[in-house]
Protein backbone atom coordinates (compact mmCIF):
# COMPACT_ATOMS: atom_id res chain seq x y z
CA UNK A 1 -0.03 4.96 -8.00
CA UNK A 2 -1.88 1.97 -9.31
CA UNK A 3 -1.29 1.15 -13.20
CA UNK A 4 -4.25 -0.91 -14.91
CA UNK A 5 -3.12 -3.72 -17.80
CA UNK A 6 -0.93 -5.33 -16.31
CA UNK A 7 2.78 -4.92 -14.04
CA UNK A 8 4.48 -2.05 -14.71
CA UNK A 9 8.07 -3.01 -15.06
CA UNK A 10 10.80 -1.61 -12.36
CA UNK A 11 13.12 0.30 -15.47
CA UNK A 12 8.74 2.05 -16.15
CA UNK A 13 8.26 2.57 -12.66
CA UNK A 14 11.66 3.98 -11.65
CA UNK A 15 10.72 6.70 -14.83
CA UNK A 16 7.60 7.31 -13.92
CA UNK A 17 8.42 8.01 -9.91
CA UNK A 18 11.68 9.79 -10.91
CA UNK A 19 13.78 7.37 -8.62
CA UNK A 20 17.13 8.16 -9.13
CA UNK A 21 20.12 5.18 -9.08
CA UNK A 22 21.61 7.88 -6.24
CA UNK A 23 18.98 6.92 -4.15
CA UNK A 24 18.73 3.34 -4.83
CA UNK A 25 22.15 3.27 -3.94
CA UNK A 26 21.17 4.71 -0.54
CA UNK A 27 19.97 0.63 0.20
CA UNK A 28 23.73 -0.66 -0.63
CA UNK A 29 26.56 -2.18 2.13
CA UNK A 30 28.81 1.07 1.15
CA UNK A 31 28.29 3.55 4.04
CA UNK A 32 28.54 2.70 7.45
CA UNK A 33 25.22 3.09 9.54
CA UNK A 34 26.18 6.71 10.25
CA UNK A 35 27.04 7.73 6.68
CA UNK A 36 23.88 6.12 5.77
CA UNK A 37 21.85 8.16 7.74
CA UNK A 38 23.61 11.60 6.91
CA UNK A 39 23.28 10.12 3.16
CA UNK A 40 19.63 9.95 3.96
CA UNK A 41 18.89 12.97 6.04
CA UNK A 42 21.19 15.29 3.63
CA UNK A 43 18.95 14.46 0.76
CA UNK A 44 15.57 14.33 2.25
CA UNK A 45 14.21 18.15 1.13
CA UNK A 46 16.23 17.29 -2.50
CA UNK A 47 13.95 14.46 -2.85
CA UNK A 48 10.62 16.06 -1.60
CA UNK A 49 10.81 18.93 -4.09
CA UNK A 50 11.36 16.48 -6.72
CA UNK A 51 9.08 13.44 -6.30
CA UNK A 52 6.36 15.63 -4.02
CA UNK A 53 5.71 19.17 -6.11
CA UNK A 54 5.05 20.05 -9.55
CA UNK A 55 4.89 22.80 -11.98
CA UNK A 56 1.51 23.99 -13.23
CA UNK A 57 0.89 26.53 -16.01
CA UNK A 58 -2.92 27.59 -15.73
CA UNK A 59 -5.46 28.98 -18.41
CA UNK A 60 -7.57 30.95 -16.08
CA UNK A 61 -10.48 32.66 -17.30
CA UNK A 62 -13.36 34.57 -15.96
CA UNK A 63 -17.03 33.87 -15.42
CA UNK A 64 -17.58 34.72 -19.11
CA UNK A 65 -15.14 32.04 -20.34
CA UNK A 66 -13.27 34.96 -21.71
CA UNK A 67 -9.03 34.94 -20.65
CA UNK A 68 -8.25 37.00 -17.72
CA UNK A 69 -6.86 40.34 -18.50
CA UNK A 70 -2.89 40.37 -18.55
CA UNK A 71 -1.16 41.52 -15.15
CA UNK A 72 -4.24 40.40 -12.67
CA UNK A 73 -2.80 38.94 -9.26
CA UNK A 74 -4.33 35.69 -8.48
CA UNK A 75 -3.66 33.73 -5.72
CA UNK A 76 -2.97 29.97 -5.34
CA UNK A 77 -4.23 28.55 -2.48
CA UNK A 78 -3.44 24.73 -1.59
CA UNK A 79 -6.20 22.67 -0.40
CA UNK A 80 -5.47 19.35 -0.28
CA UNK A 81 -2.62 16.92 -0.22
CA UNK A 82 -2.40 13.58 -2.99
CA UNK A 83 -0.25 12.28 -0.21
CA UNK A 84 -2.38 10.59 2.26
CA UNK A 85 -1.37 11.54 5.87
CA UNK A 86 -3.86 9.23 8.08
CA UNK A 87 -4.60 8.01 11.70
CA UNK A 88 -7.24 5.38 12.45
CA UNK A 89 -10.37 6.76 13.66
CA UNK A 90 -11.41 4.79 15.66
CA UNK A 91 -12.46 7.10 18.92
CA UNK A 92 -14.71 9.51 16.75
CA UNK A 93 -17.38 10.57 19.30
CA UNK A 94 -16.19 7.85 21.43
CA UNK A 95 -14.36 9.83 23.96
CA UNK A 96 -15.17 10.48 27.73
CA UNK A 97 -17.56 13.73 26.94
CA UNK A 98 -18.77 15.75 24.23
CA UNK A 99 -15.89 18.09 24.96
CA UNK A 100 -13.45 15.47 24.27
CA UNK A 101 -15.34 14.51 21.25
CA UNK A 102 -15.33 18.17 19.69
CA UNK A 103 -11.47 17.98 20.35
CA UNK A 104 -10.78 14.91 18.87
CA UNK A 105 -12.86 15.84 15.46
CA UNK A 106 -11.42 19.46 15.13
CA UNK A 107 -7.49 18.16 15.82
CA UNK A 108 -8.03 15.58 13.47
CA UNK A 109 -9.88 17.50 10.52
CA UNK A 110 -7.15 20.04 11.08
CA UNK A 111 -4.16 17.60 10.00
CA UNK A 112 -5.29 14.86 8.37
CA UNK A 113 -7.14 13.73 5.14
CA UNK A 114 -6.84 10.05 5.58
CA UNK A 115 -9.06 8.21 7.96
CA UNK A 116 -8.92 4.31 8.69
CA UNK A 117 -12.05 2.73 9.69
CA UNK A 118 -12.35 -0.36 11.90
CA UNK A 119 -13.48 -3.57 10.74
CA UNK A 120 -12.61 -6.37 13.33
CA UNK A 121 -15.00 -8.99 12.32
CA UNK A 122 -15.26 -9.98 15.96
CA UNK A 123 -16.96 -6.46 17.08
CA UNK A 124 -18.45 -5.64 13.78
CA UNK A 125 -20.39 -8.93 13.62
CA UNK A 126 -20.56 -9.64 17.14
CA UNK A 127 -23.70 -11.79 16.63
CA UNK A 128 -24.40 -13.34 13.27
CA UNK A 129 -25.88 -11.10 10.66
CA UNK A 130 -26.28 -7.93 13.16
CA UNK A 131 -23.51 -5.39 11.86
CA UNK A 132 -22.19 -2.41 12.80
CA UNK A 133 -22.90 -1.05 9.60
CA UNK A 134 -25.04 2.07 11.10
CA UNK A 135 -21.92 3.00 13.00
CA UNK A 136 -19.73 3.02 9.82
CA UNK A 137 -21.99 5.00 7.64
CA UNK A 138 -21.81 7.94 10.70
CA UNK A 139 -17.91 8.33 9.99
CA UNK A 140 -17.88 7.90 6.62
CA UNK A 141 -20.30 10.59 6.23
CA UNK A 142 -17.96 12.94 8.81
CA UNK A 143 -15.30 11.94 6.74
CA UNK A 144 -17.20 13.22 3.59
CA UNK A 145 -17.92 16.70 5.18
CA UNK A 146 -14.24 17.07 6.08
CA UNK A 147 -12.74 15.84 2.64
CA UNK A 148 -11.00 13.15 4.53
CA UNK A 149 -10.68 9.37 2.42
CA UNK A 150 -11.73 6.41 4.09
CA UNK A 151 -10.13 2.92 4.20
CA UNK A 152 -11.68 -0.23 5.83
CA UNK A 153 -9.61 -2.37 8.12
CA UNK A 154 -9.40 -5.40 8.30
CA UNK A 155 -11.29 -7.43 5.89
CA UNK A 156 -10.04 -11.10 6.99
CA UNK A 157 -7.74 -11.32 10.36
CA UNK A 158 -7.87 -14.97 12.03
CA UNK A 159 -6.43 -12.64 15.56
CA UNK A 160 -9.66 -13.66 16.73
CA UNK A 161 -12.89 -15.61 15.81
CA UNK A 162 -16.63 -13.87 15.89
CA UNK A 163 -17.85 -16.30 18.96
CA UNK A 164 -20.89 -17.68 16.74
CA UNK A 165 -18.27 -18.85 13.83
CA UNK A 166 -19.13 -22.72 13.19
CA UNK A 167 -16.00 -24.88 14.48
CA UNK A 168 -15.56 -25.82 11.14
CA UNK A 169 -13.11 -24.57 8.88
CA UNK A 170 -14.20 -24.89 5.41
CA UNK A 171 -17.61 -23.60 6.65
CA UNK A 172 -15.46 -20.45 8.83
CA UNK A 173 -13.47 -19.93 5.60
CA UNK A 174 -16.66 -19.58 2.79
CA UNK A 175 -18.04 -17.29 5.57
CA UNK A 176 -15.16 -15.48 5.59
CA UNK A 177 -14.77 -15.09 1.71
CA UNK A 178 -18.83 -14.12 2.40
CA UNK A 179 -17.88 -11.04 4.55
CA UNK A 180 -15.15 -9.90 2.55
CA UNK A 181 -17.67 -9.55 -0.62
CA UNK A 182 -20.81 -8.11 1.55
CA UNK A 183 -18.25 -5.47 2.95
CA UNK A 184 -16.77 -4.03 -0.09
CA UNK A 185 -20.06 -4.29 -1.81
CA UNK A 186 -22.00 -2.61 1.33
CA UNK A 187 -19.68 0.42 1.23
CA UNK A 188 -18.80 0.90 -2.83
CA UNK A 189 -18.01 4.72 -3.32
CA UNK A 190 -18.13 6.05 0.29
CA UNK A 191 -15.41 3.42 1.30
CA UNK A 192 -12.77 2.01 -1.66
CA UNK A 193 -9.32 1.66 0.20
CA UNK A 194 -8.88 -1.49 2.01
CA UNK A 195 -6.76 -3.90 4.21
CA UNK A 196 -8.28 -7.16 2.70
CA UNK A 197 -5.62 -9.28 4.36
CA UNK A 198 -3.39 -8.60 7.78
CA UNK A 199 -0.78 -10.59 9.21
CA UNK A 200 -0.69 -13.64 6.83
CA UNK A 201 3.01 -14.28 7.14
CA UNK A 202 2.96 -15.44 10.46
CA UNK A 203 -0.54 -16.20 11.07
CA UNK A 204 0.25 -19.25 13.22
CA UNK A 205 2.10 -17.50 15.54
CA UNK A 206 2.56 -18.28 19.44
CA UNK A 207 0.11 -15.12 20.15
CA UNK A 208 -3.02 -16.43 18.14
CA UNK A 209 -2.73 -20.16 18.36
CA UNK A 210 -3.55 -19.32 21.91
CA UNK A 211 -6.89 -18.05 20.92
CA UNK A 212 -7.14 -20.86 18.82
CA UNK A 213 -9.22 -19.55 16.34
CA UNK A 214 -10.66 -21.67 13.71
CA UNK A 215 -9.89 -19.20 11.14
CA UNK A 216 -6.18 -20.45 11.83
CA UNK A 217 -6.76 -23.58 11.14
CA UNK A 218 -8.85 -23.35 8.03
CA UNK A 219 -5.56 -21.21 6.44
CA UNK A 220 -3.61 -23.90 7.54
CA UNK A 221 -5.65 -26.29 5.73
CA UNK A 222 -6.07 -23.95 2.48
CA UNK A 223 -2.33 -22.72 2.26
CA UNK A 224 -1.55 -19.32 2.94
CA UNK A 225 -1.01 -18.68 -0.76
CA UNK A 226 -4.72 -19.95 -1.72
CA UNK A 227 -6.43 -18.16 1.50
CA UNK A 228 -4.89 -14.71 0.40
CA UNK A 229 -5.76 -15.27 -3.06
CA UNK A 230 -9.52 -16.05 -2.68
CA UNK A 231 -9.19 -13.18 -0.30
CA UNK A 232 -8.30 -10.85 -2.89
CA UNK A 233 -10.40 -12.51 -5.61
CA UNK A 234 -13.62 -11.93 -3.66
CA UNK A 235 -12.87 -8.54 -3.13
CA UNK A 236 -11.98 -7.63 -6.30
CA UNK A 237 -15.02 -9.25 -7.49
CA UNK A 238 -17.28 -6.92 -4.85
CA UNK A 239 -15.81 -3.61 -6.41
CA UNK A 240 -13.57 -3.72 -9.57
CA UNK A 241 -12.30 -0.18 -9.05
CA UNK A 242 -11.27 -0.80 -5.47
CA UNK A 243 -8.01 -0.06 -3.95
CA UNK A 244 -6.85 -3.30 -2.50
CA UNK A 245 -3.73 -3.87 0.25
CA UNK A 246 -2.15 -6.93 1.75
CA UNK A 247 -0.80 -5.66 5.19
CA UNK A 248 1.54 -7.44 7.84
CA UNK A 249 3.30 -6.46 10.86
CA UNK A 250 6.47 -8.35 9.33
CA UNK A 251 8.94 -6.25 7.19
CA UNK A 252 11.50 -9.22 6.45
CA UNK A 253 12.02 -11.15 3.26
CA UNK A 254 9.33 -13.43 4.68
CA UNK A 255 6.82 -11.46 3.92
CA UNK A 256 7.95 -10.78 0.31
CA UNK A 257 9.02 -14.22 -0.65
CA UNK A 258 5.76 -16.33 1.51
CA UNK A 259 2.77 -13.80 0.55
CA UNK A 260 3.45 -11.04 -1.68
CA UNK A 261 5.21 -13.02 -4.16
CA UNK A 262 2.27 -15.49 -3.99
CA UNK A 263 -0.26 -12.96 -4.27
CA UNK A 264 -0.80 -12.86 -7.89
CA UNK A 265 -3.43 -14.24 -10.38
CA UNK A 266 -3.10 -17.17 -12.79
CA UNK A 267 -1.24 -15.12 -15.85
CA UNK A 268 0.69 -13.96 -12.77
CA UNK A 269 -0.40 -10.84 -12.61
CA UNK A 270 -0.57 -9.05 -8.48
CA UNK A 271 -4.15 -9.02 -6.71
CA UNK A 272 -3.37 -6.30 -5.37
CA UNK A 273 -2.86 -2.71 -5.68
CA UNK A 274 -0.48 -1.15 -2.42
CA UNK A 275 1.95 -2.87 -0.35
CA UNK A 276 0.65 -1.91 3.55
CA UNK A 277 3.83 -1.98 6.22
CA UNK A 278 3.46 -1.76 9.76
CA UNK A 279 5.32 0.41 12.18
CA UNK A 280 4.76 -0.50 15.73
CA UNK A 281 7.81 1.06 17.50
CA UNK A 282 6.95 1.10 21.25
CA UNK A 283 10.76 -0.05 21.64
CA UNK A 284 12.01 3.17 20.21
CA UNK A 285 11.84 4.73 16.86
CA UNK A 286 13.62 2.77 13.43
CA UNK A 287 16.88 4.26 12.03
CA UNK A 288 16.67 5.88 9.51
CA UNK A 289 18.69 3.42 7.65
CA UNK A 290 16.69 0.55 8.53
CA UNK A 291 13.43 2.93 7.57
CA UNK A 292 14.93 3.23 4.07
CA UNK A 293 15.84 -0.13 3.65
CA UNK A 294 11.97 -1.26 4.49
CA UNK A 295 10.80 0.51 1.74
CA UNK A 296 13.90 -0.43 -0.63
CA UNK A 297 12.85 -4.00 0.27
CA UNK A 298 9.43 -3.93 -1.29
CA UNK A 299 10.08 -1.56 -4.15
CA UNK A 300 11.07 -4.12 -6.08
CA UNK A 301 6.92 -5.02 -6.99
CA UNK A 302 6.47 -2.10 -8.21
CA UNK A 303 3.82 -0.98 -6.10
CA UNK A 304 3.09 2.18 -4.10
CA UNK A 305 4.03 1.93 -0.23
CA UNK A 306 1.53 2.76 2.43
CA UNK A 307 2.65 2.67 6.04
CA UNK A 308 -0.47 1.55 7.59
CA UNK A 309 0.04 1.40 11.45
CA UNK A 310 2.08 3.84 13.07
CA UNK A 311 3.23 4.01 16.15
CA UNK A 312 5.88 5.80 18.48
CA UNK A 313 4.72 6.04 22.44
CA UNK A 314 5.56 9.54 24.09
CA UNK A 315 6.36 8.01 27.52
CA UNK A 316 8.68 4.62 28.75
CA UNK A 317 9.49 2.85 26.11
CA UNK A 318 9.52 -0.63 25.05
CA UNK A 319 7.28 -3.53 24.40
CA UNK A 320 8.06 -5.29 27.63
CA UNK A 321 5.36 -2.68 29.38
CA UNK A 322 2.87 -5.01 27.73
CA UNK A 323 3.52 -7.21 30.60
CA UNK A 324 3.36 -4.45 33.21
CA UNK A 325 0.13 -3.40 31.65
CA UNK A 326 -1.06 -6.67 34.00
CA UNK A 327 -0.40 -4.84 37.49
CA UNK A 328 -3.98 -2.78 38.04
CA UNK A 329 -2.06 -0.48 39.80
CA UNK A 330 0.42 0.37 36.39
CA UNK A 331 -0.13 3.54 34.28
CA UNK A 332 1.93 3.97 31.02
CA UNK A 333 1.62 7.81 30.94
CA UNK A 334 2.80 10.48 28.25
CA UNK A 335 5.85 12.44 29.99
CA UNK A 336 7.64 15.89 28.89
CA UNK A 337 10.78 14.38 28.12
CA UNK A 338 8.31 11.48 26.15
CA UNK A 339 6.69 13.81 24.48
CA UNK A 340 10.05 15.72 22.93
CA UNK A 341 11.69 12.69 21.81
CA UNK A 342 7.99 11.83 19.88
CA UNK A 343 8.27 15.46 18.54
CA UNK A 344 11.71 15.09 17.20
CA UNK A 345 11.70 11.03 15.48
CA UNK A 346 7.84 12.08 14.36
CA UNK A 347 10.09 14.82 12.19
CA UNK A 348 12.29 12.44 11.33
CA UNK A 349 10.41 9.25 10.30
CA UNK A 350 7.80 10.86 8.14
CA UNK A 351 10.15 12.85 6.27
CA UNK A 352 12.28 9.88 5.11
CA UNK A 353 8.35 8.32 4.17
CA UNK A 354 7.36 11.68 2.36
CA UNK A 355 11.07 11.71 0.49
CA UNK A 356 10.46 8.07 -0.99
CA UNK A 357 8.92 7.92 -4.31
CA UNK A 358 7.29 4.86 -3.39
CA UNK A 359 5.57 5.94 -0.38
CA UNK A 360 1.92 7.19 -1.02
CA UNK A 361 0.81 7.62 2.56
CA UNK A 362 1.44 7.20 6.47
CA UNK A 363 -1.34 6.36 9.21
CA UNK A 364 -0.42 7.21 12.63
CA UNK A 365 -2.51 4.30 14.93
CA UNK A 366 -4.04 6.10 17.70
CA UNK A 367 -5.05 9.37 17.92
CA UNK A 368 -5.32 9.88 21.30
CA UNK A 369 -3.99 8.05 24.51
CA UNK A 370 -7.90 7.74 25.77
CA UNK A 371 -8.32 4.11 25.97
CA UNK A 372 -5.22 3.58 23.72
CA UNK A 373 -4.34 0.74 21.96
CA UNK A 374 -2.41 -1.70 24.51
CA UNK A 375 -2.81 1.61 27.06
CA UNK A 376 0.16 3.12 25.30
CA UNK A 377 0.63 6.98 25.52
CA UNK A 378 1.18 7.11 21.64
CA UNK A 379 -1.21 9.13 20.26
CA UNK A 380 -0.71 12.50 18.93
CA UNK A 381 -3.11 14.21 21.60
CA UNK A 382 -3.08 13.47 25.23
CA UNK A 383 -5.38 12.06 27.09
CA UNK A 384 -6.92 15.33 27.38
CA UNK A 385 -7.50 16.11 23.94
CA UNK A 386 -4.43 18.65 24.08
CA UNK A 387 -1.84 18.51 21.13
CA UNK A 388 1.36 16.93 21.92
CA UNK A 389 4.64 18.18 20.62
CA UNK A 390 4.52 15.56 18.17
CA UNK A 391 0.94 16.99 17.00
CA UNK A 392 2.47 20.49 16.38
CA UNK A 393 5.03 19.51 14.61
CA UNK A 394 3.57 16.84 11.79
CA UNK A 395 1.40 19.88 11.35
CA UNK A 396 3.91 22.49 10.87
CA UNK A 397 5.17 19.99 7.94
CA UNK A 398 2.09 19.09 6.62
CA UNK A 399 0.58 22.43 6.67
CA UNK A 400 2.83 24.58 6.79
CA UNK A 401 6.77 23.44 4.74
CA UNK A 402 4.61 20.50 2.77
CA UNK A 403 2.32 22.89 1.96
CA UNK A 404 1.60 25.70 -1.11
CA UNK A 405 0.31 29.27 -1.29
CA UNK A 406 1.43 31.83 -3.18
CA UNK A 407 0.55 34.41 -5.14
CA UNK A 408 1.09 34.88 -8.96
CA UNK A 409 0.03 37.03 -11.67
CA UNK A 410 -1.41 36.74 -15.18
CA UNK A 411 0.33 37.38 -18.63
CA UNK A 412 -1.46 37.95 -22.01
CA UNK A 413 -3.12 35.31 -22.33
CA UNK A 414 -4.77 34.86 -19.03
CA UNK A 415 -1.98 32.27 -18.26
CA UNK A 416 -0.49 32.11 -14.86
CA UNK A 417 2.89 29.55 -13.54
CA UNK A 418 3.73 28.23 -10.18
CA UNK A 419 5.06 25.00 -8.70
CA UNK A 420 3.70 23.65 -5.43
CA UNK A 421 2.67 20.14 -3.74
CA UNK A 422 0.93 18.04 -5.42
CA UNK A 423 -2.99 17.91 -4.66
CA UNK A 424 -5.83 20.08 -4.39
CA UNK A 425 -6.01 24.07 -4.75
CA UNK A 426 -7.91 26.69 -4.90
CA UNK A 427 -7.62 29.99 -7.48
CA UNK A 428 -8.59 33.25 -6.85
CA UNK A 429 -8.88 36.85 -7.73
CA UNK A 430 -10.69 40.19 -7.55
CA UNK A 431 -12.26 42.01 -10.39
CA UNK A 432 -13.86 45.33 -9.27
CA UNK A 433 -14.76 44.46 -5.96
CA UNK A 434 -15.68 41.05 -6.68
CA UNK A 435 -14.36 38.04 -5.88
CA UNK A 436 -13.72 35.03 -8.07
CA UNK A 437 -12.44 31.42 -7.42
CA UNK A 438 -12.72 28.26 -9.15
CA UNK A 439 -10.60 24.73 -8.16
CA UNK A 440 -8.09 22.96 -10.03
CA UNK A 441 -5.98 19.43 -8.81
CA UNK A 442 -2.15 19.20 -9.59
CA UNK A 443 -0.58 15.85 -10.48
CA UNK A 444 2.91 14.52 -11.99
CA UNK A 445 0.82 13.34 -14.45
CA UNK A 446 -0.72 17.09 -15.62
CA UNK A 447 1.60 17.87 -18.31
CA UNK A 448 -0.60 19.70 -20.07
CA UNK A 449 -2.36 23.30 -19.57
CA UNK A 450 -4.42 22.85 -16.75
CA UNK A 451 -8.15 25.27 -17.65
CA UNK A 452 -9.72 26.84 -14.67
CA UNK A 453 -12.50 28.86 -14.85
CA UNK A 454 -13.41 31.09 -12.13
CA UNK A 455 -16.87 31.85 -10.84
CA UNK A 456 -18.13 34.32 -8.21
């Protein structure tokens, strides 16, 4: 949800998500950690059917533009999700063979409609005005042909310098502000989602002043407040209509009080659109209390929540296998009993995400454990391109109880009711021997008669 003219206040946004003072209460000291999560759990599918479906009343008429006759089945066909349910694509004909490749694009085409796209300005500029633009445009037009929406990520991330960045920092920083306008401008319309900023709240930390990048210590010289905001400024400026995050690993007040509640314009007004939260759990899934609480934390700016980075490993758990990861002879491999306990906090985890009001989507970070981020068995295929537990199940929610099809039939006036997910569908009917469809989108917002005219 993103509201032009200015903040929406939290008594506006609270009406206009339906969140409930039951489930704000959820965030309050008065259960103990157990009651909290039954409180949770117990009102997960309550939730869903109220802040995730809608009722539709359609005027449906035929090719002439003339009302359907009364009593004509139609059926309702869902097509789409609004929710975004993601994974980074990063691996897209990338894998060991073309058989892995075909794998890898029909699992993900068959789950997802959100699709992450890697900008590391270290490989994407890897020497000084050669990008990997032609790369890009090759999955965003897959992406196209599979009705799957693109985000870009990241567009400023001082992780790592490009090795040609000048030593200086004013000079690394106008270069950076450079690459955040040529990016946004470069892919206007085919890519409008994006991570401008990741990891500011601790961008000094022990990990990256390693690296020493120069990027560090031009932030450290600009402020972390002023380096987000020109951030944001520039790529605002490179495409008005752009959805715009601020992302960050952290999930503590520190990242609400030292960036978000920076990150807004002279008349104090946010730069940005979404609030992106990571969700790195090779240690072991979050409670679901502490998984509530998250989102309760940031709700208060009145923003839409994206989880942006994903993660839950299907094998040994814990971060300390980082360090392992050193001995050549080490393999961090996906195991049976991994793979169930995936399955099962998968289930768990995104339907506490798909319950919140505030929550518009979920990326899963990794697709498959070929060449895996940090080696980690936590994608949602194996390393053979087969389907994990986890896989199978995310899809028998977000196909199959997330999703709508019915049938329904006509009255008098060509007028036909259901209530389903919210998203895209598809109408359609027979009239003597020949079938007729046309397309309509649901939305909270559609409070009106929604027309559809059907064509052969």
């Amino acid at each position: 949800m993103r509201w032009k003219g200015g903040i929406m206040n939290r008594r506006d946004f609270l009406k206009a998500t339906g969140y409930s003072t039951i489930s704000l209460a959820l965030s309050r000291p008065l259960f103990a950690a157990k009651e909290q999560r039954s409180e949770i759990l117990n009102q997960v599918d309550a939730r869903i059917e109220k802040h995730r479906k809608g009722d539709a009343v359609l005027k449906i008429s035929g090719p002439d533009g003339k009302p359907l006759q009364n009593g004509l089945a139609v059926k309702i066909e869902q097509k789409r999700h609004k929710f975004l349910f993601g994974c980074n694509i990063f691996k897209l004909d990338r894998c060991r063979t073309p058989e892995d490749n075909a794998a890898y694009e029909k699992h993900f085409a068959a789950l997802l409609n959100f699709a992450t796209l890697p900008f590391y300005w270290w490989n994407y500029e890897r020497r000084r005005g050669r990008t990997d633009d032609e790369r890009t445009d090759q999955i965003v037009r897959w992406c196209k042909a599979h009705n799957i929406t693109t985000k870009g990520h990241p567009l400023a991330w001082n992780y790592v310098d490009p090795r040609w960045l000048p030593r200086e920092p004013a000079e690394a920083m106008q270069l950076q502000l450079k690459r955040i306008d040529r990016c946004v401008r470069r892919f206007k319309n085919d890519i409008d989602i994006w991570d401008v900023v990741n990891e500011a709240t601790h961008y000094d930390r022990e990990q990256i002043k390693k690296q020493a990048p120069i990027l560090t210590e031009a932030i450290r010289k600009m402020g972390v407040g002023a380096y987000v905001r020109e951030a944001f400024k520039a790529a605002r400026q490179a495409n008005p209509k752009a959805t715009l995050l601020i992302n960050d690993y952290r999930t503590d007040p520190a990242y609400a009080e030292k960036v978000i509640s920076e990150l807004v314009d002279e008349n104090g007004r946010p730069m940005y659109d979404v609030i992106g939260i990571q969700s790195h759990m090779h240690g072991g899934c979050w409670p679901v209390e502490k998984t509530w609480q998250v989102c309760e934390r940031f709700v208060k700016f009145d923003k839409p929540l994206h989880f942006t980075e994903t993660t839950l490993v299907s094998g040994k758990q814990g971060w300390e296998l980082n360090k392992e990861r050193k001995d050549p002879n080490f393999r961090w491999v996906s195991t049976s009993e991994g793979e169930k306990r995936q399955a099962e906090k998968v289930v768990e985890f995104y339907s506490v995400l798909f319950s919140h009001p505030a929550v518009e989507a979920i990326t899963w970070w990794d697709f498959t454990d070929q060449n895996a981020w940090q080696q980690a068995p936590a994608g949602l295929v194996r390393d053979d391109m087969t389907p994990k537990p986890a896989y199978n199940e995310l899809k028998r929610l977000i196909k199959g109880k997330w999703w709508t099809g019915t049938e329904t039939m006509t009255d008098a006036t060509g007028t036909a009711r259901f209530r389903g997910f919210l998203g895209d569908y598809q109408v359609s009917t027979e009239i003597n021997g020949k079938k007729l469809t046309g397309t309509f989108y649901l939305d909270k917002s559609a409070r009106e008669t929604i027309e559809v005219q059907l064509k052969a």
